[in-house]
PDB file of N, CA and C in Angstrom:
ATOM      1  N   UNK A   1    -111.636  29.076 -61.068  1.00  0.00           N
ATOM      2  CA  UNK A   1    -112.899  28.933 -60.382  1.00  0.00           C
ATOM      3  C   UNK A   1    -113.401  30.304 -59.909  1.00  0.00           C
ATOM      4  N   UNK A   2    -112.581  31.242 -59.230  1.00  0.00           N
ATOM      5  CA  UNK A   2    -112.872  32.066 -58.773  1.00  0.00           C
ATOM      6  C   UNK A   2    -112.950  33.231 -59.803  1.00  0.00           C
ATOM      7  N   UNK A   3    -112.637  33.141 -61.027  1.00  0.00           N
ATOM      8  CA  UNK A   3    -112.826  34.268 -62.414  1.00  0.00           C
ATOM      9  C   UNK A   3    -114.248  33.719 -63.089  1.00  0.00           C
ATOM     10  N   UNK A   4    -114.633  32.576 -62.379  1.00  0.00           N
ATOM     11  CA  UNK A   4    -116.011  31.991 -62.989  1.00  0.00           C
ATOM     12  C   UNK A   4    -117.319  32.592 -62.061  1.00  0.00           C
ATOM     13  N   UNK A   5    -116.881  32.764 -61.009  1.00  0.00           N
ATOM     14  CA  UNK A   5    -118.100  32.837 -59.909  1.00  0.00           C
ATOM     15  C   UNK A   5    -118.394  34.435 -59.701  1.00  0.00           C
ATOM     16  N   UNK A   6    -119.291  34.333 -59.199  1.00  0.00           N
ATOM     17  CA  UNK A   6    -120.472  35.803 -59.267  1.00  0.00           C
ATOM     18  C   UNK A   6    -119.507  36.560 -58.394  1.00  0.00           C
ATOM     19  N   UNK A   7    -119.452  37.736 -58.444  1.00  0.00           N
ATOM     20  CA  UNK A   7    -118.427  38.821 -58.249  1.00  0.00           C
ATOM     21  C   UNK A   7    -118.293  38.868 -56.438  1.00  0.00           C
ATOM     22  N   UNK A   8    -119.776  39.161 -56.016  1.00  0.00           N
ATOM     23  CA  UNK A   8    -119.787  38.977 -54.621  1.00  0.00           C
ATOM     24  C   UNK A   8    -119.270  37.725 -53.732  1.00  0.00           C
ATOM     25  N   UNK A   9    -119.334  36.183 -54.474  1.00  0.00           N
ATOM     26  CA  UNK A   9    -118.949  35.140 -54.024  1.00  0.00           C
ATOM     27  C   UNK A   9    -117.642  35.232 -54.355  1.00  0.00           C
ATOM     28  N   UNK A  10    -116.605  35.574 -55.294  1.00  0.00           N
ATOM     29  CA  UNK A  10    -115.419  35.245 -55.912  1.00  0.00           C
ATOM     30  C   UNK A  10    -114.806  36.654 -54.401  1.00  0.00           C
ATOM     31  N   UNK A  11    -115.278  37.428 -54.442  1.00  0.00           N
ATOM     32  CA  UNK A  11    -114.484  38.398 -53.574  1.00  0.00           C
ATOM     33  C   UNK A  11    -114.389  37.884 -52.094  1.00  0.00           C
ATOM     34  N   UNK A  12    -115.587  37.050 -51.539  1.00  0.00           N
ATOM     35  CA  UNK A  12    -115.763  36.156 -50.281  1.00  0.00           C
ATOM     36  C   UNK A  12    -114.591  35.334 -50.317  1.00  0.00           C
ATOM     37  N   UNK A  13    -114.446  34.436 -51.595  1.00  0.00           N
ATOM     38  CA  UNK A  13    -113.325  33.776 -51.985  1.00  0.00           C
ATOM     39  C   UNK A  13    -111.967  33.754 -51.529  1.00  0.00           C
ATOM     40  N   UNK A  14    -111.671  35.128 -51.936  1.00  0.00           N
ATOM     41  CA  UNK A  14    -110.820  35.746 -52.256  1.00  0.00           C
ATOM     42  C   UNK A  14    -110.389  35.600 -50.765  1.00  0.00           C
ATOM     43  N   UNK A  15    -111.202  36.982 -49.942  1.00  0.00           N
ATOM     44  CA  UNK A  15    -110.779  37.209 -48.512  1.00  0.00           C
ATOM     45  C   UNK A  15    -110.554  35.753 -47.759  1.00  0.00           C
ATOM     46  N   UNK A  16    -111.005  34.766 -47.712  1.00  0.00           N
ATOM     47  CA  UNK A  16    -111.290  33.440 -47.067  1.00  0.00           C
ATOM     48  C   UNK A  16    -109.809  32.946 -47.470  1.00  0.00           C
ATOM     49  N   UNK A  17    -109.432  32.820 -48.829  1.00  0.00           N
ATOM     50  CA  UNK A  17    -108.122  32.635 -49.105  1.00  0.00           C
ATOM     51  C   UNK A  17    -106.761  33.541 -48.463  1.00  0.00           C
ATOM     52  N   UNK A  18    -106.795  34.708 -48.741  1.00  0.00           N
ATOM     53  CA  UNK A  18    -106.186  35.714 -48.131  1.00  0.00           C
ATOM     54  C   UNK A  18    -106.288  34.930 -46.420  1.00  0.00           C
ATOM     55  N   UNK A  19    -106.831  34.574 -45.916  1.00  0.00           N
ATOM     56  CA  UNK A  19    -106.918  34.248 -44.477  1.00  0.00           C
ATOM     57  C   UNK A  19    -106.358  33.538 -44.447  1.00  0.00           C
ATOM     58  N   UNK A  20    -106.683  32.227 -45.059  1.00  0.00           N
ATOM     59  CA  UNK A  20    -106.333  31.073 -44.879  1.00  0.00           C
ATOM     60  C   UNK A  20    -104.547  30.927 -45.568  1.00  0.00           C
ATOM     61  N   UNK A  21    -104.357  30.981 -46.065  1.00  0.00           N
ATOM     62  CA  UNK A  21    -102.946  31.997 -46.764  1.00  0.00           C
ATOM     63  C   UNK A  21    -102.240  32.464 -45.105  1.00  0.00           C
ATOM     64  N   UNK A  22    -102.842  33.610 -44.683  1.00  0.00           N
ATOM     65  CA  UNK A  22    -102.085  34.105 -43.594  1.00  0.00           C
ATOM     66  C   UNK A  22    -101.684  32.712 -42.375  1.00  0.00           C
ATOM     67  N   UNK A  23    -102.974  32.294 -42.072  1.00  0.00           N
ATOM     68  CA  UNK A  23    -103.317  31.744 -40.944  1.00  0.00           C
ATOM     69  C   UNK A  23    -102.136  30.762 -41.419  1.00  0.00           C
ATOM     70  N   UNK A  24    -101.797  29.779 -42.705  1.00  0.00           N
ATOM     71  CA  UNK A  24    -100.363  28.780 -42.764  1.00  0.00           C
ATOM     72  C   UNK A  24     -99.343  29.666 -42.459  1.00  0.00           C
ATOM     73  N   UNK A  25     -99.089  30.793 -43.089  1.00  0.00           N
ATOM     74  CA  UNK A  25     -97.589  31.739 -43.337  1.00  0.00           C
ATOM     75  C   UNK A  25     -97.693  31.774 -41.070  1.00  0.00           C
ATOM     76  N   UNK A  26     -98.332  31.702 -40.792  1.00  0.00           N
ATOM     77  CA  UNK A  26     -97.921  31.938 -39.051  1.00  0.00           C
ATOM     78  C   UNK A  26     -97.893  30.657 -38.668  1.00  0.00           C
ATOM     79  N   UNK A  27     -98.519  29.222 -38.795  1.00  0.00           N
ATOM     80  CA  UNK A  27     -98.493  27.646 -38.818  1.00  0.00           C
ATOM     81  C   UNK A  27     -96.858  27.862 -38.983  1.00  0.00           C
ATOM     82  N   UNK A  28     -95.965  27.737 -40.077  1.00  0.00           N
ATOM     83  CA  UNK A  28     -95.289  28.144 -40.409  1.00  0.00           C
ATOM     84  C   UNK A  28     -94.011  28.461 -40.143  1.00  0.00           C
ATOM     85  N   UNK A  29     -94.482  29.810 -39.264  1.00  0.00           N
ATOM     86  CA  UNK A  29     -93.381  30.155 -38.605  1.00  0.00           C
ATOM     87  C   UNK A  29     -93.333  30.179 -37.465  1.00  0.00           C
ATOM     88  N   UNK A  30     -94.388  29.701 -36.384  1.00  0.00           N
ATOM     89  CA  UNK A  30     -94.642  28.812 -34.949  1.00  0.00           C
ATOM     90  C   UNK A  30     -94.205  27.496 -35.274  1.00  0.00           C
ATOM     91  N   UNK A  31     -93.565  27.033 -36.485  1.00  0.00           N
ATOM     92  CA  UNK A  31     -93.450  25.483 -36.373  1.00  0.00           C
ATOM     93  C   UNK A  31     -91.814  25.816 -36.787  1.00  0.00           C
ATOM     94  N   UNK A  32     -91.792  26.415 -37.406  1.00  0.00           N
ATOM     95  CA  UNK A  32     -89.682  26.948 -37.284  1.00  0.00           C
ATOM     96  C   UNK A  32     -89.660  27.365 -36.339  1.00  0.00           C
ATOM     97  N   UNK A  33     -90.366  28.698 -35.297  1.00  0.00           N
ATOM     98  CA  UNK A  33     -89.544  28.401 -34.071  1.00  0.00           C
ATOM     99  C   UNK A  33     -89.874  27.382 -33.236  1.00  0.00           C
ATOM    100  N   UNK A  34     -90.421  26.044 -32.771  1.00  0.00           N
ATOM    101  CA  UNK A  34     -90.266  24.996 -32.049  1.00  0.00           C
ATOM    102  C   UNK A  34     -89.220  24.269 -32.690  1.00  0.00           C
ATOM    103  N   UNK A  35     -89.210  23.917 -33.922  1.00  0.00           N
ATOM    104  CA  UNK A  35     -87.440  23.352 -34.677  1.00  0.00           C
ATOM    105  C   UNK A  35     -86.686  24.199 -33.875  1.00  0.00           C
ATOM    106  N   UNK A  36     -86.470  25.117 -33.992  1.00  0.00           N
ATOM    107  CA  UNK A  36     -85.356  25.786 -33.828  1.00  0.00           C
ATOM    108  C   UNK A  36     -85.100  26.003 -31.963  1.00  0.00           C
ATOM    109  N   UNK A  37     -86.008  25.686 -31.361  1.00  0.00           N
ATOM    110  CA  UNK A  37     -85.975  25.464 -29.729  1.00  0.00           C
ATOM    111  C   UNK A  37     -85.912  23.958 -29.591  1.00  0.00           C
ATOM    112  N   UNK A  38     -86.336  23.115 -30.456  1.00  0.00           N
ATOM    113  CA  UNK A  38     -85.917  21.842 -30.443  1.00  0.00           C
ATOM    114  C   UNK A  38     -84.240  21.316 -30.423  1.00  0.00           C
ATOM    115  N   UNK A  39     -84.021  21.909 -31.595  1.00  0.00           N
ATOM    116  CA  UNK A  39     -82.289  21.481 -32.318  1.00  0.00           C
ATOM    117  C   UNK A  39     -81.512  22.323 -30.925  1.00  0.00           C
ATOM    118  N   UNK A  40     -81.796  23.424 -30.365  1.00  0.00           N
ATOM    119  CA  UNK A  40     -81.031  24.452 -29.267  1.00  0.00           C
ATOM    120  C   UNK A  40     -81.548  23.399 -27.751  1.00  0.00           C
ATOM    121  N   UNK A  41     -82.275  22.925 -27.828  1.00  0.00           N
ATOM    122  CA  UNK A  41     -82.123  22.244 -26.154  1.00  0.00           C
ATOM    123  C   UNK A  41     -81.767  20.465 -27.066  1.00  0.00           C
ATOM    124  N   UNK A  42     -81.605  19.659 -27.710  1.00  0.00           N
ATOM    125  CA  UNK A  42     -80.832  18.934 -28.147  1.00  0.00           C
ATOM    126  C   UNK A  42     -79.423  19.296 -28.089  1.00  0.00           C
ATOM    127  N   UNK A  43     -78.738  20.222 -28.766  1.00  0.00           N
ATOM    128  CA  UNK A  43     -77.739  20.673 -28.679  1.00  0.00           C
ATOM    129  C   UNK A  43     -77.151  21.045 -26.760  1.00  0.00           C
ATOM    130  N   UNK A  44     -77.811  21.244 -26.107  1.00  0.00           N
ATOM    131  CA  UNK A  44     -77.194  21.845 -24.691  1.00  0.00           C
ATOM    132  C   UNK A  44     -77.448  20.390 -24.348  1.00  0.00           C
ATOM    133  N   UNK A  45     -78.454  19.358 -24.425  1.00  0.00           N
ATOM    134  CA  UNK A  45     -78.707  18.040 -23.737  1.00  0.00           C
ATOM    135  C   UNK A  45     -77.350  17.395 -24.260  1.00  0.00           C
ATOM    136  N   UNK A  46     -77.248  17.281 -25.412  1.00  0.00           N
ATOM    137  CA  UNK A  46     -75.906  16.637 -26.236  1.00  0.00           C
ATOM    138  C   UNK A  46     -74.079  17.349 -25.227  1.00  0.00           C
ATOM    139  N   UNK A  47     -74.493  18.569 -25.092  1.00  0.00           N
ATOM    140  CA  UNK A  47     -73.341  19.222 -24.572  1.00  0.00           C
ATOM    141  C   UNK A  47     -73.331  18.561 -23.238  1.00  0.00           C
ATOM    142  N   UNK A  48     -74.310  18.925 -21.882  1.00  0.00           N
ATOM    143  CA  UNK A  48     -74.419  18.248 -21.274  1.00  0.00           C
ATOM    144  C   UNK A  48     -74.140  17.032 -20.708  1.00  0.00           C
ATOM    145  N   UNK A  49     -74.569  16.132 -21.716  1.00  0.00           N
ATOM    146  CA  UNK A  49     -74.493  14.303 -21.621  1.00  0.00           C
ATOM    147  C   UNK A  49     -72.567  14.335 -21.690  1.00  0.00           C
ATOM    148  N   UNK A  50     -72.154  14.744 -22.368  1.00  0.00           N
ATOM    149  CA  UNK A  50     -70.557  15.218 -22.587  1.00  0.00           C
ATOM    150  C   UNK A  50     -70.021  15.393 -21.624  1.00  0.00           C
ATOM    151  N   UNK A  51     -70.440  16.589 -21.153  1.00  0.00           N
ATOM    152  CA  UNK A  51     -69.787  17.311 -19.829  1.00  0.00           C
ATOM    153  C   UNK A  51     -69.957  15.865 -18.779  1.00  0.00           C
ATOM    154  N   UNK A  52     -71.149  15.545 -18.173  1.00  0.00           N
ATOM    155  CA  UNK A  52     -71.375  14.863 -17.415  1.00  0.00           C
ATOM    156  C   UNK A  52     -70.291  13.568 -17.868  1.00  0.00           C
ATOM    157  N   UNK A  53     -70.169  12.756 -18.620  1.00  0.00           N
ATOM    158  CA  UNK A  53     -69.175  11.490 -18.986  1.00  0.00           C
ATOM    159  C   UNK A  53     -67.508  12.153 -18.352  1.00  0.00           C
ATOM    160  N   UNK A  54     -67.607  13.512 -18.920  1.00  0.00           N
ATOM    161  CA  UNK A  54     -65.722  13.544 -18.235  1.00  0.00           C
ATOM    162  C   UNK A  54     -65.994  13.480 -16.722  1.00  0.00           C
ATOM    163  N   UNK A  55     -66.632  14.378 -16.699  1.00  0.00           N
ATOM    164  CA  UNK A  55     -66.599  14.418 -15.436  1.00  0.00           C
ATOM    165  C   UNK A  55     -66.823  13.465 -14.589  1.00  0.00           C
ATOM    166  N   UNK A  56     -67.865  12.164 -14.945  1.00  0.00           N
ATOM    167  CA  UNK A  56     -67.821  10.609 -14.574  1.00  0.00           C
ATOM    168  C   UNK A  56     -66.054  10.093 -14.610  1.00  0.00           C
ATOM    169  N   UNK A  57     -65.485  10.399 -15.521  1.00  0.00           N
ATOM    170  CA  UNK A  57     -64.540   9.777 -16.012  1.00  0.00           C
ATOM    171  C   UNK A  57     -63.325   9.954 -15.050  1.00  0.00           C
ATOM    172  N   UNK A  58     -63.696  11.733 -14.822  1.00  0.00           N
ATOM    173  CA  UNK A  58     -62.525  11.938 -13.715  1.00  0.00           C
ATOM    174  C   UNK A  58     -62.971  11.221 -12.433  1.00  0.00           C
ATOM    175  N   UNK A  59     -64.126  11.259 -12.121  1.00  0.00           N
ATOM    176  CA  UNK A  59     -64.076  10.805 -10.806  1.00  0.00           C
ATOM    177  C   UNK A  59     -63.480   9.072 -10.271  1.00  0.00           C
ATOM    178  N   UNK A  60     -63.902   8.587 -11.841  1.00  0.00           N
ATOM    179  CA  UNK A  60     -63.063   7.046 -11.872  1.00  0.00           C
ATOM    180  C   UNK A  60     -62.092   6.595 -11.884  1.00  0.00           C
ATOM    181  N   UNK A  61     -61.534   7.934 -12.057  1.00  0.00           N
ATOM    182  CA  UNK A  61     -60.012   7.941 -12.146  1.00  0.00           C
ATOM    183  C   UNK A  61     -59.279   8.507 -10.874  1.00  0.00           C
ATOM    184  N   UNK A  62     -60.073   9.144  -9.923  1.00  0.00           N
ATOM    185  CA  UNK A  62     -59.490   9.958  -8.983  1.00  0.00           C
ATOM    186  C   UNK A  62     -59.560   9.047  -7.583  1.00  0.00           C
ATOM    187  N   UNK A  63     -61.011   8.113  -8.387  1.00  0.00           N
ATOM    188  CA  UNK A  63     -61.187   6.987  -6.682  1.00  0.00           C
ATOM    189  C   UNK A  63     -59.930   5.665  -7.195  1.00  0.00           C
ATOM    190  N   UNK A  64     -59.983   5.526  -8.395  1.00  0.00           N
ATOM    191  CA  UNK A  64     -58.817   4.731  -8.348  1.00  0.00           C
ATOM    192  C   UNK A  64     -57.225   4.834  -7.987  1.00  0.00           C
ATOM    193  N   UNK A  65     -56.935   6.207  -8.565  1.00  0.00           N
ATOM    194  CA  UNK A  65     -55.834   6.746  -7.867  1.00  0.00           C
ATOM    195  C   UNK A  65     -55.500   6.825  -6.267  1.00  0.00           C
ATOM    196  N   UNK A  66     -57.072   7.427  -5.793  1.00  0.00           N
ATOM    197  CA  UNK A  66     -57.065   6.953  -4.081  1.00  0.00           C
ATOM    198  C   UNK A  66     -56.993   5.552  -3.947  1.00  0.00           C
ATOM    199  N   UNK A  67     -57.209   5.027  -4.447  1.00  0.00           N
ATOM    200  CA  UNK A  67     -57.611   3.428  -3.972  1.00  0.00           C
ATOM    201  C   UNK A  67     -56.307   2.940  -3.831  1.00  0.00           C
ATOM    202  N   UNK A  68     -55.356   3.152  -5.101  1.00  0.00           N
ATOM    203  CA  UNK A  68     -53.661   2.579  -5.235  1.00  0.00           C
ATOM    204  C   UNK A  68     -52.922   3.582  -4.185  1.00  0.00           C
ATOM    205  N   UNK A  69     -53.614   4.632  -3.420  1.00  0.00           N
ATOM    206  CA  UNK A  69     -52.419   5.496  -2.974  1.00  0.00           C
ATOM    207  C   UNK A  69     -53.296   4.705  -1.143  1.00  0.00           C
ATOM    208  N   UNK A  70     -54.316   4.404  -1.265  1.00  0.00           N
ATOM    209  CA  UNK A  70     -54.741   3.899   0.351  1.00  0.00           C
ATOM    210  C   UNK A  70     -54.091   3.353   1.402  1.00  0.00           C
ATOM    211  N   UNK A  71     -52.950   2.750   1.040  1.00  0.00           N
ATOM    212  CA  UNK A  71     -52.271   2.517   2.372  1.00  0.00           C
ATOM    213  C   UNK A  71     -50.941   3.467   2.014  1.00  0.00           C
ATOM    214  N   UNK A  72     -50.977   4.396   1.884  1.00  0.00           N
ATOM    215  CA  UNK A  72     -50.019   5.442   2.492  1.00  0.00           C
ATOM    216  C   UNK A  72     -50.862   6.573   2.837  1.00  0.00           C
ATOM    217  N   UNK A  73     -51.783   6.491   2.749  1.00  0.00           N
ATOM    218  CA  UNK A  73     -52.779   7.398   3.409  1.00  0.00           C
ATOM    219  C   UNK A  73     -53.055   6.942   4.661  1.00  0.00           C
ATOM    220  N   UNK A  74     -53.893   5.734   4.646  1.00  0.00           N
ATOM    221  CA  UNK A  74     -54.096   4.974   6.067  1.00  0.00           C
ATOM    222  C   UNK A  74     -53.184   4.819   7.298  1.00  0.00           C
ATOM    223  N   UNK A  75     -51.723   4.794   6.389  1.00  0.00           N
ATOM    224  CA  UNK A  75     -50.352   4.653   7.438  1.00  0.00           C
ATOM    225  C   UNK A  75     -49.824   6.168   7.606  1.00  0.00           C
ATOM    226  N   UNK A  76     -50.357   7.134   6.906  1.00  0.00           N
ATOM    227  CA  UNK A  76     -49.948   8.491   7.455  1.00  0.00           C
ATOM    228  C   UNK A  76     -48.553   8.503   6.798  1.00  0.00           C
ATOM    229  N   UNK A  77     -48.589   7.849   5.716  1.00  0.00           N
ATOM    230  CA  UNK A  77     -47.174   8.182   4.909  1.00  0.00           C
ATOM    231  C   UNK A  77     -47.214   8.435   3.486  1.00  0.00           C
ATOM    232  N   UNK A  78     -48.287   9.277   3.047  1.00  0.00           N
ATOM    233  CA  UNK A  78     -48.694  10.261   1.982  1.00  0.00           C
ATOM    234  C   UNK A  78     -47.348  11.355   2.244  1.00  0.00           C
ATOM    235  N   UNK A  79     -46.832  11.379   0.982  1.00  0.00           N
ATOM    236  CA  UNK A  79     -45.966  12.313   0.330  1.00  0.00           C
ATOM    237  C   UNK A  79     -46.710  13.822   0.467  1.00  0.00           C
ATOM    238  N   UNK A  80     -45.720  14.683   0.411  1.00  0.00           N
ATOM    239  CA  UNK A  80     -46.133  16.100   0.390  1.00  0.00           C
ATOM    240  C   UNK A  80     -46.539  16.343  -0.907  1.00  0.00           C
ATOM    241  N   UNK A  81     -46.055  15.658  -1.783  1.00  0.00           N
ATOM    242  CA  UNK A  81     -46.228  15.466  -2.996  1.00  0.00           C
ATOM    243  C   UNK A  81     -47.092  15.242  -3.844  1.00  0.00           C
ATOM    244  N   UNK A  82     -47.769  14.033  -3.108  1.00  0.00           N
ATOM    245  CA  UNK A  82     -48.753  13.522  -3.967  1.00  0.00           C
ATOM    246  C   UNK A  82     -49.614  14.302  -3.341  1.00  0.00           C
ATOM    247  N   UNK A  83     -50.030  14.950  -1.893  1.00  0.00           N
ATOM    248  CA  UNK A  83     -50.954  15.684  -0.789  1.00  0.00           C
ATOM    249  C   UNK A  83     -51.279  16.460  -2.059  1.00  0.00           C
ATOM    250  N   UNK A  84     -50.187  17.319  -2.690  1.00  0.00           N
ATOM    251  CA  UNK A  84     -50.457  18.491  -3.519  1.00  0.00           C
ATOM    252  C   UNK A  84     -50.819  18.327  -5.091  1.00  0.00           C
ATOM    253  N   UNK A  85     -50.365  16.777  -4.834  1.00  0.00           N
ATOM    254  CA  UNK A  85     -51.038  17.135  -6.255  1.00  0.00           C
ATOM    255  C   UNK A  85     -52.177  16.556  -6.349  1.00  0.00           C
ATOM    256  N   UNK A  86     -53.147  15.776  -5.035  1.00  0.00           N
ATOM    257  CA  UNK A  86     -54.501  16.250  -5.462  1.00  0.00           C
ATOM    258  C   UNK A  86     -55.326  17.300  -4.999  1.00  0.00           C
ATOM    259  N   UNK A  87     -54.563  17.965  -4.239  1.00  0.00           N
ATOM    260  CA  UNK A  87     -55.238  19.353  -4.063  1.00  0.00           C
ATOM    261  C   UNK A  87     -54.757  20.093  -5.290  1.00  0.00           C
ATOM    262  N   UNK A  88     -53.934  19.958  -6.493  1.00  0.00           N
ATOM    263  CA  UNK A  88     -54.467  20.596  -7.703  1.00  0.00           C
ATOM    264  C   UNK A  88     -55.541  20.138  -8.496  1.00  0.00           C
ATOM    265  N   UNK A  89     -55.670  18.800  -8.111  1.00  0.00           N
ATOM    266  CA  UNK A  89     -56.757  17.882  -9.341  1.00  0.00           C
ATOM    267  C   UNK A  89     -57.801  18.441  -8.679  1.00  0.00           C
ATOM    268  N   UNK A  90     -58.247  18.380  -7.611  1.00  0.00           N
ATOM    269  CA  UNK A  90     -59.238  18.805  -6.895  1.00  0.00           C
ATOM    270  C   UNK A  90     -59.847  20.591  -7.198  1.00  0.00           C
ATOM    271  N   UNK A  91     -58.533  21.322  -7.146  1.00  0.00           N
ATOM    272  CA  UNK A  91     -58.992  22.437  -7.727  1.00  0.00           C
ATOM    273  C   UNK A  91     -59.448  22.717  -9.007  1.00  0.00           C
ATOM    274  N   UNK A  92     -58.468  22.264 -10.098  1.00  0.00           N
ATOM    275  CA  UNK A  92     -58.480  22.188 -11.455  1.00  0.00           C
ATOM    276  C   UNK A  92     -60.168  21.627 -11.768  1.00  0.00           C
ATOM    277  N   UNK A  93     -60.267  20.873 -11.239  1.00  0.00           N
ATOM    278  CA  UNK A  93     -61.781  20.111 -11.649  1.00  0.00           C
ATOM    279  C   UNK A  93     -63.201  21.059 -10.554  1.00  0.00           C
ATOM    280  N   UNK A  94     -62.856  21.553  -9.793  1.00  0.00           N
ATOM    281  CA  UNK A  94     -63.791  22.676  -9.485  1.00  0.00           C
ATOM    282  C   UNK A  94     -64.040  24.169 -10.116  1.00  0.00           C
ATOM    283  N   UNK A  95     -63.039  24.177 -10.716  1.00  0.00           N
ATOM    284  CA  UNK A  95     -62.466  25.014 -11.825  1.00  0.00           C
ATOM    285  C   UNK A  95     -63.916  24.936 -13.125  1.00  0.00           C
ATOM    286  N   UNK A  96     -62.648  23.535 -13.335  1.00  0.00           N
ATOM    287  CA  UNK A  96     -64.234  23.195 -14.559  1.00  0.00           C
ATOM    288  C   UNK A  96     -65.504  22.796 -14.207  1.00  0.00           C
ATOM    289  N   UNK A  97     -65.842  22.480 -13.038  1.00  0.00           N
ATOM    290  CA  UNK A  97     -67.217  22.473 -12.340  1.00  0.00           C
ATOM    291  C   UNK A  97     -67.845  23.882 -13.149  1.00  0.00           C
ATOM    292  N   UNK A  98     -67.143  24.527 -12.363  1.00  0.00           N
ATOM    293  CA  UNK A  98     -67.626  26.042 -11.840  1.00  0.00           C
ATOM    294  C   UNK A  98     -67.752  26.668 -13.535  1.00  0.00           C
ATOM    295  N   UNK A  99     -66.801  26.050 -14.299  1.00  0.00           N
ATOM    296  CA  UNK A  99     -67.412  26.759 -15.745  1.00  0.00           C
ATOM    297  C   UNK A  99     -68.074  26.528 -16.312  1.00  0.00           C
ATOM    298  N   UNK A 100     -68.099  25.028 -16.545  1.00  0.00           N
ATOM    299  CA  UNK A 100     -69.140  24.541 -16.942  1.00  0.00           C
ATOM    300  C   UNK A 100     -70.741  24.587 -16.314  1.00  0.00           C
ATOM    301  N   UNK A 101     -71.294  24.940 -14.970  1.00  0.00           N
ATOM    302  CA  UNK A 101     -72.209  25.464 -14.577  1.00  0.00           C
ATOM    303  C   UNK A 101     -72.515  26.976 -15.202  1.00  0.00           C
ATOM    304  N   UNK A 102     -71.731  28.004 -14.512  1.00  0.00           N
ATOM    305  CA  UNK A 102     -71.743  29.069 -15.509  1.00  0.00           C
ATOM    306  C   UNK A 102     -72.249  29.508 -16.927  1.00  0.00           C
ATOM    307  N   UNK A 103     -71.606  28.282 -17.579  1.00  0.00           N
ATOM    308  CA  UNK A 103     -71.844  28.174 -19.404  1.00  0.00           C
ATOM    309  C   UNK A 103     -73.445  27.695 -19.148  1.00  0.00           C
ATOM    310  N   UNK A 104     -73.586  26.701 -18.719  1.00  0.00           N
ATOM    311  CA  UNK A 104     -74.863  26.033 -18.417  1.00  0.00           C
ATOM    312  C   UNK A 104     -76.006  27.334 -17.912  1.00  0.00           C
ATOM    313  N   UNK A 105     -75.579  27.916 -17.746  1.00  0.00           N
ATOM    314  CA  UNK A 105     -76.554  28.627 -17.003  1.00  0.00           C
ATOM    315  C   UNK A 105     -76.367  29.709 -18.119  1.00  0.00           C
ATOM    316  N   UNK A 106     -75.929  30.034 -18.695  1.00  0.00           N
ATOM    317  CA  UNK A 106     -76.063  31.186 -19.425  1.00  0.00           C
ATOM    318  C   UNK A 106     -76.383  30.660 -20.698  1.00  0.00           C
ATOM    319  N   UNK A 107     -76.744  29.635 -21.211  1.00  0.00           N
ATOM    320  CA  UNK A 107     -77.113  29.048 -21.984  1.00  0.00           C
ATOM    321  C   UNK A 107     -79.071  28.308 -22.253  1.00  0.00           C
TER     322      UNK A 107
END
């Protein structure tokens, strides 16, 4: 079409194409990077939803453990033992609090 048309119109052509040409090649690549900020906050929501379930998981596990240990707590006859070992669970899991915020945040 454009080897048919009058020299001045085919060159109008031309440039209009050349534009329109550019103007997709940037459509384009504004629409790969929203994919690509899409799939990256999917991916941290997915990580996230994760993190959050253990961490549900421990806590279901830590009120139940209190719950079976409640009357030796209530009667003041908690072991030194068991005292310490949830002041490790307690640490250990602030531990992973604290990294998993960190990661979160640097992410």
């Amino acid at each position: 079409m454009i080897s048919k048309a009058a020299p001045a119109f085919a060159d109008k052509l031309k440039d209009e194409l050349e534009e329109l040409n550019g103007r997709w090649d940037e459509l384009v690549r504004v629409a790969s990077r929203v994919k690509d900020n899409l799939v990256a906050s999917l991916e941290k929501y997915q990580k996230l939803t994760h993190d959050m379930k253990e961490i549900s998981h421990w806590i279901m596990q830590v009120e139940r453990s209190i719950a079976n240990d409640e009357g030796d707590i209530t009667s003041g006859g908690i072991t030194k033992e068991k005292m310490e070992h949830y002041k490790v669970e307690l640490r250990d899991r602030v531990k992973l609090r604290d990294m998993l915020t960190l990661r979160g945040s640097l992410t």
